[in-house]
Protein backbone atom coordinates (compact mmCIF):
# COMPACT_ATOMS: atom_id res chain seq x y z
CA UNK A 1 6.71 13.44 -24.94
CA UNK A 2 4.69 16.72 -24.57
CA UNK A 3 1.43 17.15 -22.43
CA UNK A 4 -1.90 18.16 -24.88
CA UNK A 5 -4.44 17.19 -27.09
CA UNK A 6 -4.03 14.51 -29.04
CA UNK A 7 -3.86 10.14 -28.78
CA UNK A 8 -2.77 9.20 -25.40
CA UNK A 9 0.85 7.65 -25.07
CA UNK A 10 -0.21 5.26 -22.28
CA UNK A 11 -4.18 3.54 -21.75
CA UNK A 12 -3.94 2.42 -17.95
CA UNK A 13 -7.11 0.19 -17.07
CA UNK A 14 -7.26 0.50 -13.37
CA UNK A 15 -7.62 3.71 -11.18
CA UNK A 16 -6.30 2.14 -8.24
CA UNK A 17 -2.94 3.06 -6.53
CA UNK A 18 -0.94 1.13 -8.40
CA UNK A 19 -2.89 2.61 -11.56
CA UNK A 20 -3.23 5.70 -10.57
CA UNK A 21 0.63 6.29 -9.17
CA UNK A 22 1.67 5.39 -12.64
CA UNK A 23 -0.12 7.72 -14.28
CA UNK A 24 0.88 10.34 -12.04
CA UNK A 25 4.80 8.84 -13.01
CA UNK A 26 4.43 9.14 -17.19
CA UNK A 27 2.58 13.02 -16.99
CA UNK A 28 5.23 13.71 -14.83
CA UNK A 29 8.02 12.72 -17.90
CA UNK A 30 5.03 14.38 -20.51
CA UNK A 31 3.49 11.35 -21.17
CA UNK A 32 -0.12 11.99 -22.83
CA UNK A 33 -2.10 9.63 -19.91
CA UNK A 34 -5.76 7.78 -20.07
CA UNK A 35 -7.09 6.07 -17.08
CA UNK A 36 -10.45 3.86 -17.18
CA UNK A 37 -12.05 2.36 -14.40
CA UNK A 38 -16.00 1.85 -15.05
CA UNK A 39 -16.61 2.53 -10.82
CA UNK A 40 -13.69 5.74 -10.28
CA UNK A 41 -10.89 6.15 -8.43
CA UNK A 42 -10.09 3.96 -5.67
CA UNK A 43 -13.46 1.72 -6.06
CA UNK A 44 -11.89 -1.62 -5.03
CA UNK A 45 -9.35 -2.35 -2.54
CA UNK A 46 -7.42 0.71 -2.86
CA UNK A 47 -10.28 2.61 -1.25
CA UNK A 48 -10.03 0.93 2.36
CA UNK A 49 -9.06 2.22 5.92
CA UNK A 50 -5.78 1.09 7.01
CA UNK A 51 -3.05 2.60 5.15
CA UNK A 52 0.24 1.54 7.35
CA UNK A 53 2.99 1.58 5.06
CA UNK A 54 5.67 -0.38 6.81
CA UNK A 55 9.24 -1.92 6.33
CA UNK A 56 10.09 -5.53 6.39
CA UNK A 57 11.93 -6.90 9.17
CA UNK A 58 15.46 -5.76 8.12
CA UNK A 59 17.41 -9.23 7.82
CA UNK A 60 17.91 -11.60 5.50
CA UNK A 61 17.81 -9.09 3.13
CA UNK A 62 15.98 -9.81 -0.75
CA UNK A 63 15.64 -7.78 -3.41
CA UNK A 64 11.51 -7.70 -2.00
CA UNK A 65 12.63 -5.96 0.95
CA UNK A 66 15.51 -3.22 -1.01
CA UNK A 67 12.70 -2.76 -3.16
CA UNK A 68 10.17 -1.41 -0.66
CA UNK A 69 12.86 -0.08 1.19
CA UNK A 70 13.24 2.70 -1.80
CA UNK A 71 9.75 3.09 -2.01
CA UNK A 72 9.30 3.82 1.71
CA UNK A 73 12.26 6.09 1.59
CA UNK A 74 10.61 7.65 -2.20
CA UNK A 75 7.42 8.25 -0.51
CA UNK A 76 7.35 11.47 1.17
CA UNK A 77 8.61 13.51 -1.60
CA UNK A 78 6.10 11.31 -3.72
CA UNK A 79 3.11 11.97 -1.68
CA UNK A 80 4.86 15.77 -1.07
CA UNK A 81 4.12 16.71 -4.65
CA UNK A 82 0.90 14.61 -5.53
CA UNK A 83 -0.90 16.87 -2.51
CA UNK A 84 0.87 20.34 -4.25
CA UNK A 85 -0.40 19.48 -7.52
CA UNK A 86 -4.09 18.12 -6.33
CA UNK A 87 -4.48 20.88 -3.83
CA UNK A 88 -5.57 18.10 -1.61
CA UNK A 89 -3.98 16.25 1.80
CA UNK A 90 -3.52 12.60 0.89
CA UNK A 91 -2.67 12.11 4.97
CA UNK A 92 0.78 10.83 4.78
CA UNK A 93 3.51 11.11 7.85
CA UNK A 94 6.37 9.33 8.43
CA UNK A 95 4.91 8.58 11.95
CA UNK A 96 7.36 5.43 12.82
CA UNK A 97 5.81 2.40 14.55
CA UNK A 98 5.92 0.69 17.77
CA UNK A 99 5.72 -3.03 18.21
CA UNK A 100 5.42 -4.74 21.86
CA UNK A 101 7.58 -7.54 22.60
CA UNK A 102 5.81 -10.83 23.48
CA UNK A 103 8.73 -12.81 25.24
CA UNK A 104 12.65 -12.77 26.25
CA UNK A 105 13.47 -14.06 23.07
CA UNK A 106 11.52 -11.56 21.02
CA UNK A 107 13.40 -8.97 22.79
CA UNK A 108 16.57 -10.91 21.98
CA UNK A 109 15.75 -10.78 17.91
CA UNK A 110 14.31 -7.69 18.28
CA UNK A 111 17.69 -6.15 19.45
CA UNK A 112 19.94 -8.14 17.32
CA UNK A 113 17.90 -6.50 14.63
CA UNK A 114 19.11 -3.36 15.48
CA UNK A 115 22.36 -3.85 13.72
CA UNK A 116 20.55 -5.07 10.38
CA UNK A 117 18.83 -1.71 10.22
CA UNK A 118 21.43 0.26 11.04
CA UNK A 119 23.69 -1.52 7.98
CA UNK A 120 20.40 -1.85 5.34
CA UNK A 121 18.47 1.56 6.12
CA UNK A 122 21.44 3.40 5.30
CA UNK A 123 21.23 5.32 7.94
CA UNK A 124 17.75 6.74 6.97
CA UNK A 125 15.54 5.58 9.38
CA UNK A 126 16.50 3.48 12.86
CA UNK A 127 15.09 0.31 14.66
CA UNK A 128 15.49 0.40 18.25
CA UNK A 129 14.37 -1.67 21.72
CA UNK A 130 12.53 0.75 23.60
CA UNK A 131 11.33 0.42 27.57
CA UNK A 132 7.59 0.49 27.62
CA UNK A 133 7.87 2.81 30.17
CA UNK A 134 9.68 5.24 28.51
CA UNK A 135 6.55 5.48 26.10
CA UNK A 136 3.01 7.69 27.12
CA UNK A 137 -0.01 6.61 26.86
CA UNK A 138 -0.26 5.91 23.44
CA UNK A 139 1.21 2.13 22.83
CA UNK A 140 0.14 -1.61 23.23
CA UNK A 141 0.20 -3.56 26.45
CA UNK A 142 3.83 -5.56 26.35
CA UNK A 143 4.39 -8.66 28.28
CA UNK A 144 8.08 -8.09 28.50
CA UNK A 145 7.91 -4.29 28.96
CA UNK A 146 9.68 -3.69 25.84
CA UNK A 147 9.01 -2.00 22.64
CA UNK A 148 10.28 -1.94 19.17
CA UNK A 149 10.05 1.52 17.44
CA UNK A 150 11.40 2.02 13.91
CA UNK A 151 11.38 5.69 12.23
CA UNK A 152 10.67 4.28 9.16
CA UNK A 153 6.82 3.22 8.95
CA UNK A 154 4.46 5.50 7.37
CA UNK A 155 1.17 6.00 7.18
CA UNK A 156 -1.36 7.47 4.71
CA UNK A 157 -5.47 7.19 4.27
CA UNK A 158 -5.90 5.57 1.24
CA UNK A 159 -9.59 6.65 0.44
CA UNK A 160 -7.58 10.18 0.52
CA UNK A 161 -4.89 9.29 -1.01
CA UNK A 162 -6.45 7.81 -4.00
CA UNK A 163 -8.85 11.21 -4.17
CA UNK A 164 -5.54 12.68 -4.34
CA UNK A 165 -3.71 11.06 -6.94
CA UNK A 166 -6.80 11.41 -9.16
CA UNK A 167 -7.29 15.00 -8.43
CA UNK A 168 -3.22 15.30 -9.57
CA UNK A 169 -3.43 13.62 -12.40
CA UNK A 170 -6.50 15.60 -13.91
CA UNK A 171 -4.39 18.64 -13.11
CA UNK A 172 -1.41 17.46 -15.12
CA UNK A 173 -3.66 16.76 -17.85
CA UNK A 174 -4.59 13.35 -17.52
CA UNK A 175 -8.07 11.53 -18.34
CA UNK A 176 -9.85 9.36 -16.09
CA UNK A 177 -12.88 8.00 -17.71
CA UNK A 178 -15.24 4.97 -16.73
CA UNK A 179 -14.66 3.88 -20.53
CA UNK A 180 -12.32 4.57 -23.42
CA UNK A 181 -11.20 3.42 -27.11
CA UNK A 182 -7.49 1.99 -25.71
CA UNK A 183 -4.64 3.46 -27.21
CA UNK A 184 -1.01 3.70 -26.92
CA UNK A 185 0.92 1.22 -24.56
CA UNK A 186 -2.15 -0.88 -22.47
CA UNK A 187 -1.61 -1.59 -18.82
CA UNK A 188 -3.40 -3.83 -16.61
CA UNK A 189 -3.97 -2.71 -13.29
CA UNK A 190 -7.10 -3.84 -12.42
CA UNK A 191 -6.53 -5.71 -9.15
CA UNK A 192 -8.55 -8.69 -8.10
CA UNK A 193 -10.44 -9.55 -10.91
CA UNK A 194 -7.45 -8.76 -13.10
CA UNK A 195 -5.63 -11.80 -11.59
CA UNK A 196 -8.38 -14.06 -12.33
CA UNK A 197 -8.42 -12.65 -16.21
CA UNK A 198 -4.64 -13.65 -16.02
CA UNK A 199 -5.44 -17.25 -14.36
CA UNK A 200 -8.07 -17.86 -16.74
CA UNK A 201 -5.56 -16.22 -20.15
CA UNK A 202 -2.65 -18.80 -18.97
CA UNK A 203 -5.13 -21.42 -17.71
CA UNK A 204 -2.83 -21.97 -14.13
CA UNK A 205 -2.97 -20.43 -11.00
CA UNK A 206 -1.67 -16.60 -11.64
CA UNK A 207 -3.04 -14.69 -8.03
CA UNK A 208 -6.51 -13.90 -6.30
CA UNK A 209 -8.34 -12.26 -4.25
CA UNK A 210 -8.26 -12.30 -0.38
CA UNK A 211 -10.77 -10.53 1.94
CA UNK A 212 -9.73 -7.75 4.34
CA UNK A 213 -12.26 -6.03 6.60
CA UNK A 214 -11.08 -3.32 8.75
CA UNK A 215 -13.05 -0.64 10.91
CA UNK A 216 -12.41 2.83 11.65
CA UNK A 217 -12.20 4.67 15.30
CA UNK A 218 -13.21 7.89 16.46
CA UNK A 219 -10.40 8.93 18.43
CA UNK A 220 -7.54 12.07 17.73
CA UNK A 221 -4.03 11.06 17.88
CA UNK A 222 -2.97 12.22 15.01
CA UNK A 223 0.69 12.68 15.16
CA UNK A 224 0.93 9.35 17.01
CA UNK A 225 3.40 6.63 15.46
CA UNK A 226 1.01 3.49 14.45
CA UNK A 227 1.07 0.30 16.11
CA UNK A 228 1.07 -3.52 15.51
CA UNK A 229 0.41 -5.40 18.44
CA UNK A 230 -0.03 -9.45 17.68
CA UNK A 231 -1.44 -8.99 13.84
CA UNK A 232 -3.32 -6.54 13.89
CA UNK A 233 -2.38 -2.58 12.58
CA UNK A 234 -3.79 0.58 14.67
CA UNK A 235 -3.35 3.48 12.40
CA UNK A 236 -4.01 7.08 13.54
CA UNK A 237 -5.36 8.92 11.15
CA UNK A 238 -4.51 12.88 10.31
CA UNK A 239 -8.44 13.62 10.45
CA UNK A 240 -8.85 11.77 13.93
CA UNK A 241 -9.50 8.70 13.10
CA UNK A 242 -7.90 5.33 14.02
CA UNK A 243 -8.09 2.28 11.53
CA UNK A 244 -7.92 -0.98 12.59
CA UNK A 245 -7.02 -4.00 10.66
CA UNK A 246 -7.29 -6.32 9.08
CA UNK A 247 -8.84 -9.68 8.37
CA UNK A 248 -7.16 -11.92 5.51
CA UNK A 249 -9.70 -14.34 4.28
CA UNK A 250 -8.85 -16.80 1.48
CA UNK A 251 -12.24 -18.18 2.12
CA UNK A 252 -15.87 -16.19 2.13
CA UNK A 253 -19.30 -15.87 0.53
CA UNK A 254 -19.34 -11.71 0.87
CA UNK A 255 -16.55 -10.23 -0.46
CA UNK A 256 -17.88 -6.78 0.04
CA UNK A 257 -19.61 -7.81 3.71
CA UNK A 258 -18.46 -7.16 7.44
CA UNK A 259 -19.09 -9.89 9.95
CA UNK A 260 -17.96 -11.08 13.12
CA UNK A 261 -14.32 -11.70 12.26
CA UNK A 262 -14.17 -7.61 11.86
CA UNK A 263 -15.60 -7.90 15.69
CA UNK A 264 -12.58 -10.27 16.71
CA UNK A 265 -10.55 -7.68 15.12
CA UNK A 266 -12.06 -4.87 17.00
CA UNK A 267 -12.02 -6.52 20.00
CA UNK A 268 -8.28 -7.73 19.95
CA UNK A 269 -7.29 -4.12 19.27
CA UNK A 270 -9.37 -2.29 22.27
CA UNK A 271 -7.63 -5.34 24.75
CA UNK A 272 -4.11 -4.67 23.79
CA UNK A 273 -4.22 -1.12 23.19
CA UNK A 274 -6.15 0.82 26.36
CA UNK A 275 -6.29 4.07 24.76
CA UNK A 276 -9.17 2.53 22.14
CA UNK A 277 -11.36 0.63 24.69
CA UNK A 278 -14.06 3.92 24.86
CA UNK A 279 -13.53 4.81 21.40
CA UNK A 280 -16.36 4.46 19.17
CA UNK A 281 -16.47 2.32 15.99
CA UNK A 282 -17.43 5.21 13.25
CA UNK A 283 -16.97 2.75 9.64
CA UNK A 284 -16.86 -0.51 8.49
CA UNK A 285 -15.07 -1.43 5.50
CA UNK A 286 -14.25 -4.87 3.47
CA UNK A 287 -12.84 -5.22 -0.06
CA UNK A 288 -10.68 -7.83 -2.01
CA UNK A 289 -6.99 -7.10 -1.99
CA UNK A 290 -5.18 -8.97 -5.11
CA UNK A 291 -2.55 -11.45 -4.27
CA UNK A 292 -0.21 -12.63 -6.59
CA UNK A 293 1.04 -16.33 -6.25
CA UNK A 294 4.44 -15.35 -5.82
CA UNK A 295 3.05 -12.79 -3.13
CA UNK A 296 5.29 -10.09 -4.57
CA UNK A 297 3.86 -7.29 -7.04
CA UNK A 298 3.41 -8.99 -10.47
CA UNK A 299 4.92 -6.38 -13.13
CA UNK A 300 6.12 -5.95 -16.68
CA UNK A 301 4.68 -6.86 -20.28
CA UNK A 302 1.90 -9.37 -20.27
CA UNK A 303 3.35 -12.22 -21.70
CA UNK A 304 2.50 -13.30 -25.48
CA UNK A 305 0.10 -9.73 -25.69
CA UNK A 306 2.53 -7.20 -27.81
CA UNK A 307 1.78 -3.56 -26.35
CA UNK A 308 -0.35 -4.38 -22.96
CA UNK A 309 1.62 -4.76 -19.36
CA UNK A 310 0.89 -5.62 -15.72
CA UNK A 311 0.80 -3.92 -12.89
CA UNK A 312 -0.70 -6.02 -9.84
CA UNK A 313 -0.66 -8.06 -6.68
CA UNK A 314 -0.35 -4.98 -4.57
CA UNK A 315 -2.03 -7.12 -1.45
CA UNK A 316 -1.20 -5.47 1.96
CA UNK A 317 1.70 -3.56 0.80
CA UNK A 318 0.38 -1.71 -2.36
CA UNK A 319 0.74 1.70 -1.09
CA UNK A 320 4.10 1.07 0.18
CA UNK A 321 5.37 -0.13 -2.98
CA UNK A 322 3.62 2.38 -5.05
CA UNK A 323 6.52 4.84 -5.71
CA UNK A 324 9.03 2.48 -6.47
CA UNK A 325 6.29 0.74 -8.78
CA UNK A 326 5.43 3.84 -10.58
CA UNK A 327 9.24 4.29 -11.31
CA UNK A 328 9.98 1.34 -12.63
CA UNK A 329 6.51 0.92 -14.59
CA UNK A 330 7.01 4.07 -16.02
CA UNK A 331 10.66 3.27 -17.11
CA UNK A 332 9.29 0.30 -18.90
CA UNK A 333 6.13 2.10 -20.46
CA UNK A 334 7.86 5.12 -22.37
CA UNK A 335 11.85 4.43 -22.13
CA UNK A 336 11.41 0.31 -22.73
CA UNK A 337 13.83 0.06 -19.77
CA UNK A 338 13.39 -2.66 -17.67
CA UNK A 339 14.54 -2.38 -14.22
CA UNK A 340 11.95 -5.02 -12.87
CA UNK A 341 13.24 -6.91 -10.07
CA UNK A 342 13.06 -10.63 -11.43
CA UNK A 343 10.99 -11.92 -8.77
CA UNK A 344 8.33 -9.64 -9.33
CA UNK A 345 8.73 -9.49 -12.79
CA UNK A 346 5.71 -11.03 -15.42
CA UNK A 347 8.07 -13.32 -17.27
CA UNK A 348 7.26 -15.80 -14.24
CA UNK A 349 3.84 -16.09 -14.85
């Protein structure tokens, strides 16, 4: 399909990074591409703080985790040529992770674990037991003096990213308008309050929206690997900052609104990591994340609506999956190919 003037191939409603990484996907192929979203690029939950994009545990393997596990390995090259064509940094480094081990039998899974990454990661990436002490300054206090560090996690900053992807697209000759006559194949990827269009369309249950609030950290350590110490993610940041996350909240009156579980966060973070406890907070952020019911990313044709697809449920791993996602949608929206996994796929709805 060749790039110009003329009535766009694909109509994406939703310039968030599930939205916005498939339109990047069909210009790439020569798709003619029109994104809408009435507040811009990376308005909703897209435009937060954290951005840790990490593996599952590798065992008891699905086709969830093989999934992502593409997508994580996709993503460099991905984000590699989004920042060439935008001219901008969308802060992504395969920085690894390190995970403190509460007890003796944490350590115990933790090692046996080894193996499963060694067989599943196809030799891409590694998950090892590490001595804290063999670690600097830089890590989580550990009961057990033991670490895990994989070589797989990534990180990115999504506001950036986003500003990226946006910026690439334009350059390839996309639109990205706040609103647009629809035209050519329709899809849906409108987060939150796309769920609840799809709850109330099939009158059940379909996803929703859960709160996250996360906070950002003056403090350079840039080329650090990220942490997760007891549920909470510590993300350095390539412009020195650190984010810290998150809350999930099924239940509030704010969705946009920071409070004191934000401060619990906060505070849990500066007691198990001493490198943050003089580091001051610098931003504040709190959004809806969509959550499909299945948990999983919610893809494919809307069901019964000839023309018009999904593309949602990105919750806490959205920019992981993104890659993969934009492969697969893409497939679907200009070859008809569909190489949807079934259990994320929209025929379950």
């Amino acid at each position: 399909m060749a790039m110009g003037a003329g009535t766009p191939d694909v109509t994406i409603r939703g310039a968030g990074i599930f939205g916005l990484s498939i339109a990047w996907a069909c210009l790439l192929r020569g798709a003619r591409v029109r994104v809408i979203d009435p507040q811009g690029p990376g308005a909703g939950s897209s435009g937060g703080l954290v951005g840790a994009l990490a593996p599952h545990v590798p065992e008891n393997w699905n086709e969830k985790k093989a999934f992502q596990l593409d997508s994580l390995l996709m993503a460099e090259s991905f984000w590699a040529g989004v920042a060439v064509a935008s001219g901008r940094d969308p802060g992504y480094l395969r920085s690894g992770r390190l995970q403190p081990l509460a007890d003796d039998r944490a350590v115990e899974m933790a090692q046996a674990r080894a193996d499963g990454a060694a067989a599943l990661w196809r030799g891409r990436a590694s998950w090892a037991v590490v001595a804290t002490a063999a670690l600097d300054a830089w890590r989580a206090e550990s009961p057990t003096g033991f670490h895990i560090h994989d070589t797989l996690s990534a990180r990115l900053h999504p506001q950036q990213a986003c500003a990226a992807l946006a910026a690439a697209v334009l350059a390839r000759g996309g639109e990205i308008l706040t609103e647009a006559r629809e035209q050519g194949a329709v899809l849906h990827a409108t987060g939150a309050a796309g769920l609840a269009d799809l709850s109330a369309s099939f009158q059940r249950p379909v996803g929703t929206g859960v709160k996250g609030q996360a906070a950002l950290l003056r403090l350079d350590r840039r080329a650090a690997p990220q942490l997760f110490c007891d549920g909470v993610h510590v993300v350095p940041h390539a412009d020195g900052t650190i984010a810290i996350g998150s809350t999930s909240e099924r239940a509030y009156s704010d969705p946009r609104g920071v409070d004191e579980q934000l401060e619990a966060v906060i505070a849990k973070a500066r007691a198990a990591v001493p490198a943050l406890r003089a580091a001051p907070v610098i931003a504040r952020w709190a959004g809806l994340r969509p959550r499909a019911k299945s948990r999983a990313p919610l893809l494919g044709p809307w069901p019964g609506r000839p023309g018009h697809f999904i593309a949602n449920g990105g919750f806490k791993i959205g920019f992981g999956m993104a890659p993969k996602v934009a492969e697969v949608m893409a497939d679907l929206l200009l070859e008809g190919c569909d190489a949807i996994p079934q259990g994320f796929h929209s025929d379950q709805i």
